[in-house]
Protein backbone atom coordinates (compact mmCIF):
# COMPACT_ATOMS: atom_id res chain seq x y z
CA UNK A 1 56.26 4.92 3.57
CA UNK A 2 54.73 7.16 0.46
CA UNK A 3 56.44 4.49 -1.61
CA UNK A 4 55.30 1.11 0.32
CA UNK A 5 51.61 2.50 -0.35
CA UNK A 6 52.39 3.28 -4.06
CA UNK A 7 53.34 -0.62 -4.51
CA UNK A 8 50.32 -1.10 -2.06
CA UNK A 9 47.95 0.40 -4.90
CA UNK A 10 49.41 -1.16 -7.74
CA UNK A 11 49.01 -5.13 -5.69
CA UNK A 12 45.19 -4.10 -4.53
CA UNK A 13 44.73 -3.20 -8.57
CA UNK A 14 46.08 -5.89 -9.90
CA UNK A 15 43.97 -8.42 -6.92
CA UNK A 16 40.91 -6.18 -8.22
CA UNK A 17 41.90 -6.18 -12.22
CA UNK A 18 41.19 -10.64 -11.52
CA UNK A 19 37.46 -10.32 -10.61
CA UNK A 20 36.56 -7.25 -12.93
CA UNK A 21 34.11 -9.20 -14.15
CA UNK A 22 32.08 -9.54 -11.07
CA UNK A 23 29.13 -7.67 -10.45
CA UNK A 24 28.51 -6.13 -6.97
CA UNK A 25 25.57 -5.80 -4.43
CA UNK A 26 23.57 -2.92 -6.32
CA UNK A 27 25.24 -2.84 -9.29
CA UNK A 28 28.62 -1.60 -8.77
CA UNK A 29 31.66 -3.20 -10.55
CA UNK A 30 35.31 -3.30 -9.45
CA UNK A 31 37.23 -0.12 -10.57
CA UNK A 32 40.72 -1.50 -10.66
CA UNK A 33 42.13 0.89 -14.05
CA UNK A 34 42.07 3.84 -11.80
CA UNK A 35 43.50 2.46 -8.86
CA UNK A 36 46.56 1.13 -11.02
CA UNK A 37 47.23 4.11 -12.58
CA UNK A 38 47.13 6.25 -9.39
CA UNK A 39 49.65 3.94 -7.93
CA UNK A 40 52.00 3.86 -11.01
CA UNK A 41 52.15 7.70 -10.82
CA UNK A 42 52.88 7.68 -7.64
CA UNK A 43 55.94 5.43 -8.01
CA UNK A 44 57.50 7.51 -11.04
CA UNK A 45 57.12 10.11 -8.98
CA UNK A 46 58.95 9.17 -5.88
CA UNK A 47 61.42 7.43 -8.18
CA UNK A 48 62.14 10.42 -9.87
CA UNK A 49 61.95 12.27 -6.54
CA UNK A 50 64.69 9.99 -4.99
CA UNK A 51 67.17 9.99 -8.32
CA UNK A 52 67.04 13.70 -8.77
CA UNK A 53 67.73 14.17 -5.57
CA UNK A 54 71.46 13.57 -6.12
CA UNK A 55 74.60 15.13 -6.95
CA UNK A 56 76.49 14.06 -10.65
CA UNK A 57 79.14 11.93 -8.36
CA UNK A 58 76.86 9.46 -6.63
CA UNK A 59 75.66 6.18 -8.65
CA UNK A 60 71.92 6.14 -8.60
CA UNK A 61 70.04 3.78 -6.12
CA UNK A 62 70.54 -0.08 -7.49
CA UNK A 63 66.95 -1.18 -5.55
CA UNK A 64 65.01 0.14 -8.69
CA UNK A 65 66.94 -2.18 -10.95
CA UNK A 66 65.10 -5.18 -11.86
């Protein structure tokens, strides 16, 4: 779940990171930088979380591959 709303982050930044250049009701502008790098922290971490996790004789997870 932690990681579905990492990947989450990253898809609403990059969505955002298209229109940066639009200016909002009262001045605001989209922060999309932040956003992206929250969500590629949280990622590596659960990444590393999940391949650390296991002993020397196990392969590590092939779903990261790609």
């Amino acid at each position: 779940m932690e990681y579905a709303k990492a990947l989450i982050k990253i898809s609403i930044a990059n969505t955002r990171g298209k229109f940066g250049n639009t200016q909002l009701f009262g001045q605001g502008s989209l922060q999309y930088s932040d956003l992206m790098n929250q969500g590629i922290n949280e990622k590596k971490t659960l990444e590393d979380e999940l391949k650390g996790g296991m002993s020397e004789v196990q392969e590590p997870p092939l779903f990261f591959l790609g």
